[in-house]
C-alpha atoms as a PDB file:
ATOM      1  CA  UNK A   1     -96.743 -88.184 -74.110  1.00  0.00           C
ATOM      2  CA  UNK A   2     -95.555 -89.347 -70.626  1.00  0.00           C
ATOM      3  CA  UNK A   3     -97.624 -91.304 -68.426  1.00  0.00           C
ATOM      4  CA  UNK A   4     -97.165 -88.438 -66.147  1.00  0.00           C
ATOM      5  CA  UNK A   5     -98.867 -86.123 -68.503  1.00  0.00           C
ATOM      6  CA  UNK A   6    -102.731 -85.269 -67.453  1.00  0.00           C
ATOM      7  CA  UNK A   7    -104.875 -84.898 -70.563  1.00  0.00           C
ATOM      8  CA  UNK A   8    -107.251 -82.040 -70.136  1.00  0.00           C
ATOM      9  CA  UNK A   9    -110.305 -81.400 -72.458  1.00  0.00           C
ATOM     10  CA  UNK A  10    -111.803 -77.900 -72.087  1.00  0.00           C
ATOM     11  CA  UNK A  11    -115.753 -77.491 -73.735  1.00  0.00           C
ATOM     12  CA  UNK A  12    -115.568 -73.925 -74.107  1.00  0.00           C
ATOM     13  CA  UNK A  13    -117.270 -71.790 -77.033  1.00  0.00           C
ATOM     14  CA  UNK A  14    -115.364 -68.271 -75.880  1.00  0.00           C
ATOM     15  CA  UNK A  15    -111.696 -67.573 -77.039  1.00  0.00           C
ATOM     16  CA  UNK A  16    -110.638 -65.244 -74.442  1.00  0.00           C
ATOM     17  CA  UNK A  17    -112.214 -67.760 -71.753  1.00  0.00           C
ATOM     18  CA  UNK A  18    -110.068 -71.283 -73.487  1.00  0.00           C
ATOM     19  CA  UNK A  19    -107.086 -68.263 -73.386  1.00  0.00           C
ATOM     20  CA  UNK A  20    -107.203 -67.360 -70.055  1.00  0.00           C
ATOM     21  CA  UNK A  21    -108.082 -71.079 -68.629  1.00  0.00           C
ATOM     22  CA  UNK A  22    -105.230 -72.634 -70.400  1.00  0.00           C
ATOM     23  CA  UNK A  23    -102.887 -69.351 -69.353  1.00  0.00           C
ATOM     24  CA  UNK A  24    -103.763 -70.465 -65.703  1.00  0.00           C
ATOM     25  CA  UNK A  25    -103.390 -74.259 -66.319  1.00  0.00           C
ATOM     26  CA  UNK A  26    -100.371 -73.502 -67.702  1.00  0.00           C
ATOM     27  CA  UNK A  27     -98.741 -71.761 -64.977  1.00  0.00           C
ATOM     28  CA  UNK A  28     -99.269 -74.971 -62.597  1.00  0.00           C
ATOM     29  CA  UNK A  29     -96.103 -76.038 -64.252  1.00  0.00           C
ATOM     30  CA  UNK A  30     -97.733 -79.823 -64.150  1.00  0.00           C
ATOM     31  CA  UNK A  31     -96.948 -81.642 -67.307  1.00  0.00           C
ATOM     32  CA  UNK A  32    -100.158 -82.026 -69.214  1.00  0.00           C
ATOM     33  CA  UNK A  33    -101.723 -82.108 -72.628  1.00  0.00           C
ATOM     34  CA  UNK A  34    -104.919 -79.756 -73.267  1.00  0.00           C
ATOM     35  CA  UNK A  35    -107.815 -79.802 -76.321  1.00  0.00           C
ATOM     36  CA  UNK A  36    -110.596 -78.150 -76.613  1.00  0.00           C
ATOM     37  CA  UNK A  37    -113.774 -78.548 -77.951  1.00  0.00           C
ATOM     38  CA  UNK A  38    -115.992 -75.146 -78.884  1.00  0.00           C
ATOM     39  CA  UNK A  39    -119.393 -76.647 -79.223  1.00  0.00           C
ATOM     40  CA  UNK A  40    -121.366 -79.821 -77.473  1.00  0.00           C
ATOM     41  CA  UNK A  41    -120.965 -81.566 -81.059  1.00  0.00           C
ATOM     42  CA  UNK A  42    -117.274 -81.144 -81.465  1.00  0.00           C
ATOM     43  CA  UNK A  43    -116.772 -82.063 -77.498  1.00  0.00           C
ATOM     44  CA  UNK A  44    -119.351 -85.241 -78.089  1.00  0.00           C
ATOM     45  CA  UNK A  45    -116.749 -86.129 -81.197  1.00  0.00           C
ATOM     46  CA  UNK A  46    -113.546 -85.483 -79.294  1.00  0.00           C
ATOM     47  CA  UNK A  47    -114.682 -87.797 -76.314  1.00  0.00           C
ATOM     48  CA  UNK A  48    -115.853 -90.684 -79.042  1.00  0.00           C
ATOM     49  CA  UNK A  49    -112.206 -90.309 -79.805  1.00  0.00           C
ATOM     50  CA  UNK A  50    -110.785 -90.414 -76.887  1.00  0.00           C
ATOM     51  CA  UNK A  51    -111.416 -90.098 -72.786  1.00  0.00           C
ATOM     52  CA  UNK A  52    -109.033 -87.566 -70.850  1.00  0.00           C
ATOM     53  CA  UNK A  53    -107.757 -87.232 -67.676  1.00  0.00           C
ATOM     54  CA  UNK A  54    -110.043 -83.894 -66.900  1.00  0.00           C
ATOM     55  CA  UNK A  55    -113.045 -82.393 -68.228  1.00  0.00           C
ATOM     56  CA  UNK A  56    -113.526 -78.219 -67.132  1.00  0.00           C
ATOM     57  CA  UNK A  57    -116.586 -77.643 -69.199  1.00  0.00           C
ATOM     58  CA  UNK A  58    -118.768 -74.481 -70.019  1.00  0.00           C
ATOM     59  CA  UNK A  59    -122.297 -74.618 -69.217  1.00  0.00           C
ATOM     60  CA  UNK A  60    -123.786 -72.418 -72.159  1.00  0.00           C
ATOM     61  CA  UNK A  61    -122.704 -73.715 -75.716  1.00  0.00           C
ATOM     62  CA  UNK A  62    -123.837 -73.821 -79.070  1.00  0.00           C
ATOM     63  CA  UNK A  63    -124.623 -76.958 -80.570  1.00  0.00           C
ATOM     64  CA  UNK A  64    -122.366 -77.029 -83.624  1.00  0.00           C
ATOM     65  CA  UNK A  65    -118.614 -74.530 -83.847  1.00  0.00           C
ATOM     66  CA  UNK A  66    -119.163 -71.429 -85.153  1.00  0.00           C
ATOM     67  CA  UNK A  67    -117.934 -70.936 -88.314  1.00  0.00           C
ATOM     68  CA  UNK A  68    -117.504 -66.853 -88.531  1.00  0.00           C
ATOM     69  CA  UNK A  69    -115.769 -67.115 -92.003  1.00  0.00           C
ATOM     70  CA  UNK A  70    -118.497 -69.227 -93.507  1.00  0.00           C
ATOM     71  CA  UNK A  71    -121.008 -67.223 -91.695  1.00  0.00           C
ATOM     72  CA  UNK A  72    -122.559 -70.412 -89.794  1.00  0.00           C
ATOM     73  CA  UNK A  73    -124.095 -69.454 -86.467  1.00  0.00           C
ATOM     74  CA  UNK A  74    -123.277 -72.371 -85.365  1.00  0.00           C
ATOM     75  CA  UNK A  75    -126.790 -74.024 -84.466  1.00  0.00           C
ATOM     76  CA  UNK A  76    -129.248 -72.892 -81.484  1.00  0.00           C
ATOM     77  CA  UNK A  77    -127.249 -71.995 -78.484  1.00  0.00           C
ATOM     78  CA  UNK A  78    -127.852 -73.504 -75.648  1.00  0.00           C
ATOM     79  CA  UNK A  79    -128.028 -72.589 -71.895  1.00  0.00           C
ATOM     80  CA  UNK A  80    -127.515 -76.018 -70.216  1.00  0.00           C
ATOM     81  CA  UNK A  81    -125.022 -77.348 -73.406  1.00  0.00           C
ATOM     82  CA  UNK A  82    -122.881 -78.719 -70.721  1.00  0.00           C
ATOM     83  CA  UNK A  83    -125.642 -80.762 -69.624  1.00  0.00           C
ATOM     84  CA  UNK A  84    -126.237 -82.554 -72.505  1.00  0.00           C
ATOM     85  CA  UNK A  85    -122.484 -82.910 -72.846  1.00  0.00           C
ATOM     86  CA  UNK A  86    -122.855 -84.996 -69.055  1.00  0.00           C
ATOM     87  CA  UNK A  87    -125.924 -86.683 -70.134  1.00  0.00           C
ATOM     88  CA  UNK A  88    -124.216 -88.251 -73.209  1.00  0.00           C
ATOM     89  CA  UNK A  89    -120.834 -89.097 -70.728  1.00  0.00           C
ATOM     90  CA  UNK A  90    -123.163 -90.949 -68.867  1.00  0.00           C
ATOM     91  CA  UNK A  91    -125.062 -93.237 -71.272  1.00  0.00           C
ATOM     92  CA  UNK A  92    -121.986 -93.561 -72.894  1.00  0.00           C
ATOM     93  CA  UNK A  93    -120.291 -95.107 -69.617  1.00  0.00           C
ATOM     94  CA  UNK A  94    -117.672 -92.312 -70.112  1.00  0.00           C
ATOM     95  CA  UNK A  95    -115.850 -92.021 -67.174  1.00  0.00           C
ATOM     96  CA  UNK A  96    -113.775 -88.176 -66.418  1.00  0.00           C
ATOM     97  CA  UNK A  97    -113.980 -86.627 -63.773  1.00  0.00           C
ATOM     98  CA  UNK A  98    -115.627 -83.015 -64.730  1.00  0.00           C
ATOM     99  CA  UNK A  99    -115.271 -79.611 -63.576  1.00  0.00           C
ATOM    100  CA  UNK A 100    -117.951 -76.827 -64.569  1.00  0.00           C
ATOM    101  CA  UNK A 101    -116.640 -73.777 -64.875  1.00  0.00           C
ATOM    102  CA  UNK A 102    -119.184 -70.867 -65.895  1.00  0.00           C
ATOM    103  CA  UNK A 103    -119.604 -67.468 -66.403  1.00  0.00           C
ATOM    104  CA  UNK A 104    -123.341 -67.756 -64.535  1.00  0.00           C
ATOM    105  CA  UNK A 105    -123.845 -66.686 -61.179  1.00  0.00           C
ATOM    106  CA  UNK A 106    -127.546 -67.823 -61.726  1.00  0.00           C
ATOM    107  CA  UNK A 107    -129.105 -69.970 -64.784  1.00  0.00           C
ATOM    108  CA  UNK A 108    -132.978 -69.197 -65.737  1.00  0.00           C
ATOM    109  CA  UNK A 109    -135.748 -71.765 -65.524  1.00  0.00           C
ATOM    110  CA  UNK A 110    -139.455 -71.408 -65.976  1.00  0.00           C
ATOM    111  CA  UNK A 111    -140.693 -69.689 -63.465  1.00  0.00           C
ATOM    112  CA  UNK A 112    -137.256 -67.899 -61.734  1.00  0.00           C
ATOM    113  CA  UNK A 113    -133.691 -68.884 -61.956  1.00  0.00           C
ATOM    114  CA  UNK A 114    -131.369 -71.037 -60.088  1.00  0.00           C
ATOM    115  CA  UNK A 115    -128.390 -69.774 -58.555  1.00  0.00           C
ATOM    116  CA  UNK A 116    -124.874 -71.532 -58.961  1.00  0.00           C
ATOM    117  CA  UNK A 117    -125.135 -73.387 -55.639  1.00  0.00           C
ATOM    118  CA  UNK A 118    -128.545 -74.638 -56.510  1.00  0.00           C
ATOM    119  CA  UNK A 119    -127.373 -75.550 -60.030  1.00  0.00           C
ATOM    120  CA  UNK A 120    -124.374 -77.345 -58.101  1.00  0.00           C
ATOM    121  CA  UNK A 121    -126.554 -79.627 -56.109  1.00  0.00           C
ATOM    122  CA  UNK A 122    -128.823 -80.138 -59.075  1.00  0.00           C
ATOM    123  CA  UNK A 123    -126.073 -81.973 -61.249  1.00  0.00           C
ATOM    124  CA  UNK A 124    -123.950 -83.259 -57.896  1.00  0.00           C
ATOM    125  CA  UNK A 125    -127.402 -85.317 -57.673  1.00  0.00           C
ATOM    126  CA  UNK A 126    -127.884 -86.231 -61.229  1.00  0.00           C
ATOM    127  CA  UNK A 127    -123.687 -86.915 -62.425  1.00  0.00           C
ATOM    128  CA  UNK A 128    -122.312 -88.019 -59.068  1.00  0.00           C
ATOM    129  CA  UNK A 129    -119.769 -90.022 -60.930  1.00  0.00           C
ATOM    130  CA  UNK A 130    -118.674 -87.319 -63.149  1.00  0.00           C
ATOM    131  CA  UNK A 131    -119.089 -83.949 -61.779  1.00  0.00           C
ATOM    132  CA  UNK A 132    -116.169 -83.105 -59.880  1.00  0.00           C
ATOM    133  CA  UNK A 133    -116.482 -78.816 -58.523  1.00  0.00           C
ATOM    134  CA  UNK A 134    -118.428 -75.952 -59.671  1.00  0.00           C
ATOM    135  CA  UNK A 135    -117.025 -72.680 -59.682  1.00  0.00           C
ATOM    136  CA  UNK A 136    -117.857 -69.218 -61.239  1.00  0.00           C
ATOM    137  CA  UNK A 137    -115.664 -67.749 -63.726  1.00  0.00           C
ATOM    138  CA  UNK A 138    -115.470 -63.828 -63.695  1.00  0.00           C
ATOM    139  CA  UNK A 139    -112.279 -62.346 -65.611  1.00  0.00           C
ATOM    140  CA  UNK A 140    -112.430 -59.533 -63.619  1.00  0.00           C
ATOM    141  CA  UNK A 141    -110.937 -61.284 -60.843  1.00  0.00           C
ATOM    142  CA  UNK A 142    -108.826 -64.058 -59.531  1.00  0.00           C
ATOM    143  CA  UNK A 143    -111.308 -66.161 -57.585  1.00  0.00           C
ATOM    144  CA  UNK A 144    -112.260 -68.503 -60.141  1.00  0.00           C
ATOM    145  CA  UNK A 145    -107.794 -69.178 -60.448  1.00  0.00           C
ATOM    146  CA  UNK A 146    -107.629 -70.085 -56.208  1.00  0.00           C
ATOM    147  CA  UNK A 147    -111.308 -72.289 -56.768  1.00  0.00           C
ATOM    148  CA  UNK A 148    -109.273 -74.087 -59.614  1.00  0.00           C
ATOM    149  CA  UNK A 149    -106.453 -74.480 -57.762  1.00  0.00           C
ATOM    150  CA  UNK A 150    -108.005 -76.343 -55.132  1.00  0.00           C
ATOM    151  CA  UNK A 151    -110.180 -78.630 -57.669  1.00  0.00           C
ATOM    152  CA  UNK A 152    -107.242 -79.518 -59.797  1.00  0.00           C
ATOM    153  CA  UNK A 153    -104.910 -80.370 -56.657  1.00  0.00           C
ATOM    154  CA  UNK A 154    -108.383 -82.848 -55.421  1.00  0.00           C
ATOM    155  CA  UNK A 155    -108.323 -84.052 -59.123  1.00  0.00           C
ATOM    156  CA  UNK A 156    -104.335 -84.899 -59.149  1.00  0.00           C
ATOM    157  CA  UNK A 157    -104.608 -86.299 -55.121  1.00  0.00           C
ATOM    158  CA  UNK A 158    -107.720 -88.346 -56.422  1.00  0.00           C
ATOM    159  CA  UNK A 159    -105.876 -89.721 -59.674  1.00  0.00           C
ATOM    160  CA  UNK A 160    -102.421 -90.590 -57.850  1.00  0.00           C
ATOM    161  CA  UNK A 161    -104.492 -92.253 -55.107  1.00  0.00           C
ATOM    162  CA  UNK A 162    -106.170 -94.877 -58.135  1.00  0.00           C
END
């Protein structure tokens, strides 16, 4: 590894998602290292390992991996995953800049939902140290590649600045 080399971790539970992420990431042509992590336990183990550079993480995982072979469901799934993923960062003083990245347009709550700018302000408030951008994933088209774009060329301006 070269000091140059960004270290990314992505928390994401969906192949074609990690695929298509990494395919993108890729194509930056910036010399970097990328995990992944398909559950909040396995992305709670990875950062007890070690820190990275970047963090793009899912909102809605399931608490363990699934394990389709062994036919493990892999534990309750869970909407706001990535928020317990933030909360643990944060009592354990891990520092990464973090960028959501979710399929959700709007998350549900007890009584209604909250849409992706409401759920941006929400954790801008509570992870001001961590959370980095929100930005909506949809396969079906390219906005979610020029909203990376832009947060990844803030991360690397940010990081050469330090």
């Amino acid at each position: 590894m070269t000091d140059q080399e960004i270290k990314i971790l992505i928390i994401e539970d969906e192949t074609p998602k990690i695929t298509q992420i990494e395919l993108f990431l890729r194509s930056l042509c910036i010399p970097m290292r990328i995990d992944h992590a398909k559950s909040v336990n396995s992305a709670l183990d990875k950062l007890e390992e070690s820190t990275p550079d970047l963090i793009l993480l899912d909102m809605s995982l399931p608490t363990m991996d699934i394990d389709i072979a062994g036919g493990e469901a892999g534990g309750r799934p869970q909407g706001f995953g990535g928020i317990e993923i933030l909360r643990n960062m944060e009592y354990g003083s891990i520092s990464c800049p973090v960028i959501v990245i979710t399929g959700y347009e709007a998350f549900p709550r007890q009584g209604g939902s909250v849409d992706i700018s409401g759920i941006t302000q929400e954790l801008k408030e509570e992870f001001p140290n961590l959370l980095h951008s929100v930005l909506h994933y949809n396969s079906t088209y390219d906005t979610w590649k020029n909203e990376l774009r832009v947060a990844f060329k803030d991360f690397k301006l940010n990081r050469e600045a330090e």
